[in-house]
Protein backbone atom coordinates (compact mmCIF):
# COMPACT_ATOMS: atom_id res chain seq x y z
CA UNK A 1 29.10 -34.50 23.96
CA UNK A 2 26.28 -36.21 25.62
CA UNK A 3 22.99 -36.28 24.24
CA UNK A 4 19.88 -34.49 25.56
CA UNK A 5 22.00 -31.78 27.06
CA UNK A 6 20.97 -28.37 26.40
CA UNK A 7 23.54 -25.66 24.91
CA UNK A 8 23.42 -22.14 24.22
CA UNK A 9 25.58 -19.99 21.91
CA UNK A 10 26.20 -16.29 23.47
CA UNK A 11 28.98 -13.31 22.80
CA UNK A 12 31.88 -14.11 25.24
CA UNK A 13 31.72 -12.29 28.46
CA UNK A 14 35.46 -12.32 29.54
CA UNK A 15 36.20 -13.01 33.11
CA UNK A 16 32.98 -15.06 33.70
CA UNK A 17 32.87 -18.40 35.32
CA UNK A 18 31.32 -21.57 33.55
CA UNK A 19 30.20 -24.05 36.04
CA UNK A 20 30.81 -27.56 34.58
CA UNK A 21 27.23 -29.42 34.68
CA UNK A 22 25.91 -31.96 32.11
CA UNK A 23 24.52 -28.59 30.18
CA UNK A 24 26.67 -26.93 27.34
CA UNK A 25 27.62 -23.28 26.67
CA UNK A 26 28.69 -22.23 23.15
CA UNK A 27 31.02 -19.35 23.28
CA UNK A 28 31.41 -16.99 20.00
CA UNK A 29 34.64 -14.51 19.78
CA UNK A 30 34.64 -13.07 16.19
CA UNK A 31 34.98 -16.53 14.16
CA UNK A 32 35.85 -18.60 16.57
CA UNK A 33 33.06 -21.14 18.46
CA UNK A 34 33.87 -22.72 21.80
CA UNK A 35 32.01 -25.37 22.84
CA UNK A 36 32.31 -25.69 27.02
CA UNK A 37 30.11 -28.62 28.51
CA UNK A 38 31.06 -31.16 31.60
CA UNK A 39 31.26 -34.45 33.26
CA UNK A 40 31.92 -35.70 36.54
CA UNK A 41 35.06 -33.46 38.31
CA UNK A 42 36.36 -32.64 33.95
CA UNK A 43 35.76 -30.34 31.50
CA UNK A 44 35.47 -30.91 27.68
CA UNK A 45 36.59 -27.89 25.09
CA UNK A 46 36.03 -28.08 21.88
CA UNK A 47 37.01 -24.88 19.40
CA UNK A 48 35.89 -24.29 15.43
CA UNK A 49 37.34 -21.53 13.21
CA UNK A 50 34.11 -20.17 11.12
CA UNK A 51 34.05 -19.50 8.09
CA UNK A 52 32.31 -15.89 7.00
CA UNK A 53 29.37 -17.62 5.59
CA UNK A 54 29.07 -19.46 8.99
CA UNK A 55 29.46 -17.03 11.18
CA UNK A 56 26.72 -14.95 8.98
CA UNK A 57 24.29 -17.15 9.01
CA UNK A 58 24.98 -18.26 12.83
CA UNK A 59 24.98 -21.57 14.81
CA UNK A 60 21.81 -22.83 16.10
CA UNK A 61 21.95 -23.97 19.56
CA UNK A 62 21.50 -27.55 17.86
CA UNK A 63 23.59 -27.63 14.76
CA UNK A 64 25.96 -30.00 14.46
CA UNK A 65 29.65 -28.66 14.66
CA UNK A 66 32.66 -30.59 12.92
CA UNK A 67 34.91 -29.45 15.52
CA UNK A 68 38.92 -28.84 14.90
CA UNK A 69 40.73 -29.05 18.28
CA UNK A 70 39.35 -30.60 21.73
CA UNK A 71 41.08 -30.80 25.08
CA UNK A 72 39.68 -32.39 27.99
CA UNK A 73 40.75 -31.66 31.62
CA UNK A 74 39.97 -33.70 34.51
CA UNK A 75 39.87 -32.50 38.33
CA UNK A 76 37.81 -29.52 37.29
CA UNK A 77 34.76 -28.44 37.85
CA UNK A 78 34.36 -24.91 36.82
CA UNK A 79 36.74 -22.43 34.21
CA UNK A 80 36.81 -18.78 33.74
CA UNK A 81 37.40 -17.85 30.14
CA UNK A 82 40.22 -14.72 29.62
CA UNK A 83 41.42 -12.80 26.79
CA UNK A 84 45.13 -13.74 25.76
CA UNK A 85 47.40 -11.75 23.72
CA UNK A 86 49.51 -13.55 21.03
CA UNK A 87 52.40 -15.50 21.95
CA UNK A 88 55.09 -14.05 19.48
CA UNK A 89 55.26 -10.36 19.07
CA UNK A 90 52.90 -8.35 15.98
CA UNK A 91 54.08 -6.56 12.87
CA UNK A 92 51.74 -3.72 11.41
CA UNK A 93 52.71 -2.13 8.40
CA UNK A 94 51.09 0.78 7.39
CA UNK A 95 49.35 1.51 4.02
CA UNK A 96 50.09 5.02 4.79
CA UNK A 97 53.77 5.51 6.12
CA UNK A 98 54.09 8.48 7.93
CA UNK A 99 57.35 10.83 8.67
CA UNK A 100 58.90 11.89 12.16
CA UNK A 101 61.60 14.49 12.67
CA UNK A 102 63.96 14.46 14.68
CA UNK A 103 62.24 15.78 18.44
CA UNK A 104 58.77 14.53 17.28
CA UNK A 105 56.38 11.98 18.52
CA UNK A 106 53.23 9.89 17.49
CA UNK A 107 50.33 7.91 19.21
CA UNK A 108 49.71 4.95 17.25
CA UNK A 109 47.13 2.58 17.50
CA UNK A 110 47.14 -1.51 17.07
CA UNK A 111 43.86 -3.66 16.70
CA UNK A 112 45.62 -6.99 17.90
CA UNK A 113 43.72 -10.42 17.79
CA UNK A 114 42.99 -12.16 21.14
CA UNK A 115 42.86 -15.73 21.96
CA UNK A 116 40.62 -17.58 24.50
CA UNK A 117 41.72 -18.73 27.24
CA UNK A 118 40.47 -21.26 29.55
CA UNK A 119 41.77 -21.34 33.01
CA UNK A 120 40.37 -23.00 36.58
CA UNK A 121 38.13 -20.62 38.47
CA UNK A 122 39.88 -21.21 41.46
CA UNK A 123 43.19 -21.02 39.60
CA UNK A 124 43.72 -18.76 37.21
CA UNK A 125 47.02 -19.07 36.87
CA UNK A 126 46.49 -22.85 35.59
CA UNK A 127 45.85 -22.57 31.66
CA UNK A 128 43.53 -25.33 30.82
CA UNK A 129 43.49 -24.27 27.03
CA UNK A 130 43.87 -21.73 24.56
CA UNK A 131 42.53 -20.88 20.97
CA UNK A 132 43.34 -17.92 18.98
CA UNK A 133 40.25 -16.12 17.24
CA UNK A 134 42.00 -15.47 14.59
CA UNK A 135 44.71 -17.31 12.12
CA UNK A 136 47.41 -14.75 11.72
CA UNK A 137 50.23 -15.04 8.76
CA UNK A 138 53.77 -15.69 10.14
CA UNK A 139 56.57 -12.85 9.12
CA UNK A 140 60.02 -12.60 10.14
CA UNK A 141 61.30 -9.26 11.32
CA UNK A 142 64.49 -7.47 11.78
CA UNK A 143 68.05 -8.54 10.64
CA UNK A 144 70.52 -11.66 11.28
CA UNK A 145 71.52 -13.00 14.04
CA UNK A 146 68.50 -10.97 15.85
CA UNK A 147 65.74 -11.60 13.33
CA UNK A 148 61.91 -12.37 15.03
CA UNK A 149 59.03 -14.83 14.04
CA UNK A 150 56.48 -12.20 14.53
CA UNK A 151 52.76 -12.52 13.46
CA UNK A 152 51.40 -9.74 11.06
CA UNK A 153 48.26 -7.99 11.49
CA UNK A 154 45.52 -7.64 8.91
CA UNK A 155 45.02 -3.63 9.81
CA UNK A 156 47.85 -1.31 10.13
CA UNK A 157 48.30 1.35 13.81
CA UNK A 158 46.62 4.05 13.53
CA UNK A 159 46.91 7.58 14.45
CA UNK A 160 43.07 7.87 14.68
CA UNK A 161 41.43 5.97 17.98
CA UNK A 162 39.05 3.37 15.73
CA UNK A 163 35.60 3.52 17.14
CA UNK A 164 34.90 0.21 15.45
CA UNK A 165 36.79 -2.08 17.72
CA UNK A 166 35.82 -5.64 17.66
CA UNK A 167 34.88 -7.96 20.91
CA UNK A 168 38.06 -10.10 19.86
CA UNK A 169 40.30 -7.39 19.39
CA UNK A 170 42.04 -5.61 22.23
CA UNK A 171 43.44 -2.05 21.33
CA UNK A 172 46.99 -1.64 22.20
CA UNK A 173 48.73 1.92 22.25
CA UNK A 174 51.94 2.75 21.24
CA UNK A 175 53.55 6.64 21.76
CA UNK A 176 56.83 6.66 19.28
CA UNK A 177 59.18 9.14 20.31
CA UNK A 178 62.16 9.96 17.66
CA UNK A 179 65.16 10.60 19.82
CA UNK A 180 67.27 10.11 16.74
CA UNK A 181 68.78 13.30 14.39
CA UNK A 182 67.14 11.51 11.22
CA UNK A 183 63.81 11.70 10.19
CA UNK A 184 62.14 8.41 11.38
CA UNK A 185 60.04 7.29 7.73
CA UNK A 186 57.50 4.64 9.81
CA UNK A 187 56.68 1.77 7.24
CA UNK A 188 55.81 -1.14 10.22
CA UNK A 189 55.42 -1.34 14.21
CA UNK A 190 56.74 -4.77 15.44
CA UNK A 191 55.07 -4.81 18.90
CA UNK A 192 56.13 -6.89 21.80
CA UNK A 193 53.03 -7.60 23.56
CA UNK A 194 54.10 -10.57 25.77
CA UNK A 195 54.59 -8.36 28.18
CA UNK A 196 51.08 -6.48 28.24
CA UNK A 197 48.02 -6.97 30.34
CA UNK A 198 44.36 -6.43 29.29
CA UNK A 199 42.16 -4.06 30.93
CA UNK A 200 38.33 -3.65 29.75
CA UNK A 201 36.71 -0.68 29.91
CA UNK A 202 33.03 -1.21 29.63
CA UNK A 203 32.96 -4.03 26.55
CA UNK A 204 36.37 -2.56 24.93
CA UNK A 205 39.56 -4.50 26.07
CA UNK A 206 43.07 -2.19 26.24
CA UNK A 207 46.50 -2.94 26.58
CA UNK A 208 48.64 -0.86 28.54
CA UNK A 209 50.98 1.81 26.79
CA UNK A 210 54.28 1.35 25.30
CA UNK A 211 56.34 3.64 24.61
CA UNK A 212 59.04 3.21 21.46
CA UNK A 213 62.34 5.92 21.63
CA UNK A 214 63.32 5.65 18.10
CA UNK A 215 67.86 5.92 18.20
CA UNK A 216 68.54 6.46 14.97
CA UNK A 217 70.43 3.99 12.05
CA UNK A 218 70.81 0.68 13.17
CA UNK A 219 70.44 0.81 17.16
CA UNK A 220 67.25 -0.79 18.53
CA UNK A 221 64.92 0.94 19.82
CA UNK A 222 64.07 1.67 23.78
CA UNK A 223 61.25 0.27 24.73
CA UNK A 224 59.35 0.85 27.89
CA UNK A 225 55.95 -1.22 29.17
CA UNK A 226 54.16 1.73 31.66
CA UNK A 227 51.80 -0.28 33.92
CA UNK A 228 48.30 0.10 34.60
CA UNK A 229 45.62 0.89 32.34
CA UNK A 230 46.31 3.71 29.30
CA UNK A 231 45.54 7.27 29.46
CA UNK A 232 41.89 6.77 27.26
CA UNK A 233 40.93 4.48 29.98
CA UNK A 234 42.17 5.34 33.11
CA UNK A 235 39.36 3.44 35.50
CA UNK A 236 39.68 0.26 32.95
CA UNK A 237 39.60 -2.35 35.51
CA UNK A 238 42.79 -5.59 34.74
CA UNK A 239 41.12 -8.55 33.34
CA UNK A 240 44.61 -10.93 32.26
CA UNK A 241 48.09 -10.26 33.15
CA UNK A 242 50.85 -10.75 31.61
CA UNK A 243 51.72 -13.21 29.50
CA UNK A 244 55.84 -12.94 30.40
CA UNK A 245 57.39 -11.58 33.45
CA UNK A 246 60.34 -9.10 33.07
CA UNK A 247 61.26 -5.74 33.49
CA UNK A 248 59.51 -3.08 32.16
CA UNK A 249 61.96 -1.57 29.99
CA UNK A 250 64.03 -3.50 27.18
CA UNK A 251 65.50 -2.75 23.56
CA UNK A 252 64.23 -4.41 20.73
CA UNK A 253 63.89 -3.20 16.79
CA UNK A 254 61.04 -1.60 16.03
CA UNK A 255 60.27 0.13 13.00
CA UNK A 256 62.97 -1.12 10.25
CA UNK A 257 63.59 -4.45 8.86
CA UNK A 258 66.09 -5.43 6.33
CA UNK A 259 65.05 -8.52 5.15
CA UNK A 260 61.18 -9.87 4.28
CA UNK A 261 59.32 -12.95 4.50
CA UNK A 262 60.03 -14.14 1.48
CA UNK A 263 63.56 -13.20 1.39
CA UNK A 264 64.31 -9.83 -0.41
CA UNK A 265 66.07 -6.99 0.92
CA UNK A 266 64.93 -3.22 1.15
């Protein structure tokens, strides 16, 4: 980065433009630092996972940064920054498994991780760069020949709305609907967000709703992505689409998995 040049650190305001100019902008979501500054018609991003003691104490405007992934793009001369959702579906297992019967049905909460991404102004659908706020653990889900590299969350859905939602979290809702004749014993959500959008509702980002129809034994699960914002937020304005295209409805397991990470069966 060129010295001399001013920077400031701020909380990430998601859908605003950075102008690229010889001055820096430091960008804080959670534990992760962006680093945004520019040259002539390019754009140089630099990213830093935190540590808690770091991100306790804070980073001066001036403090040196040993920086862990850099991209630069030429040709631009202003980005937006947007939320992204993972790129592999989440797993959430509960501490507290709860019981369905046949008939019933649940809304469930997940506090998912976003990532930052960096994207032309005039362009957004040209990703310049992305980095995750958060390091998630890689599980595999679900049973041979179908199993999924899915990444599991550090907080398991909830039944409750949290009121505690982080800036780099996005809440996504789930209603699970038991259309089976067994009780449905839910241990773990594996959500498929590639297909959800973010909304923000004041300074609380949403997914839309999906909706899991539980079939009993060892059927998948019918899945279906309803679009707009969800019920708790109905004027929630769409700040990222998409990360996939496809339909809206699919079938995909859900709730039981035979085999674990490390390779036992339950």
């Amino acid at each position: 980065m060129k010295a001399g040049t001013s920077a400031k650190t701020e909380s990430i305001n998601w859908g605003s433009g950075i102008i690229a100019a010889p001055a820096r902008s430091r960008l804080l979501c959670g534990h992760l630092l962006v680093e945004v500054s520019g040259g002539e018609d390019e754009v140089c991003l630099a990213s830093k996972q935190l540590s808690d003691e770091e991100a306790g104490a804070g980073v001066g405007l001036d403090v040196p940064v040993s920086w862990t992934s850099w991209a630069v793009c030429t040709g631009a001369r202003g980005v937006k920054v947007l939320p992204g959702l993972p790129d592999r579906p989440v797993l959430a297992r509960q501490d507290r498994p709860f019981s369905l019967a046949p008939g019933e049905e649940a809304r469930v909460y997940l506090r998912v991780p976003v990532s930052v991404q960096v994207r032309l102004s005039d362009r957004e659908d040209e990703l310049l760069a992305e980095f995750p706020s958060e390091t998630l653990p890689r599980v595999w889900f679900g049973e041979k020949p179908a199993t999924e590299e899915c990444y599991q969350l550090a907080a398991p859905a909830s039944r409750e709305l949290p009121c505690d939602l982080e800036p780099s979290e996005v809440m996504a809702p789930v209603l699970v609907r038991n259309e089976s004749r067994e009780v449905l014993e839910v241990t773990q959500i594996c959500l498929r967000v590639g297909r959800l959008s973010v909304f923000r509702s004041g300074s609380t980002l949403w997914t839309n709703e999906t909706v899991a129809r539980y079939q009993g034994g060892l059927n998948p699960s019918r899945l279906y992505v309803k679009s707009g914002p969800p019920v708790e937020a109905p004027h929630s304005r769409l700040l990222a689409s998409a990360r996939e295209e496809g339909p809206a409805s699919m079938v995909g397991r859900t709730f039981r998995s035979f085999r674990r990470w490390a390779g036992d069966w339950r």
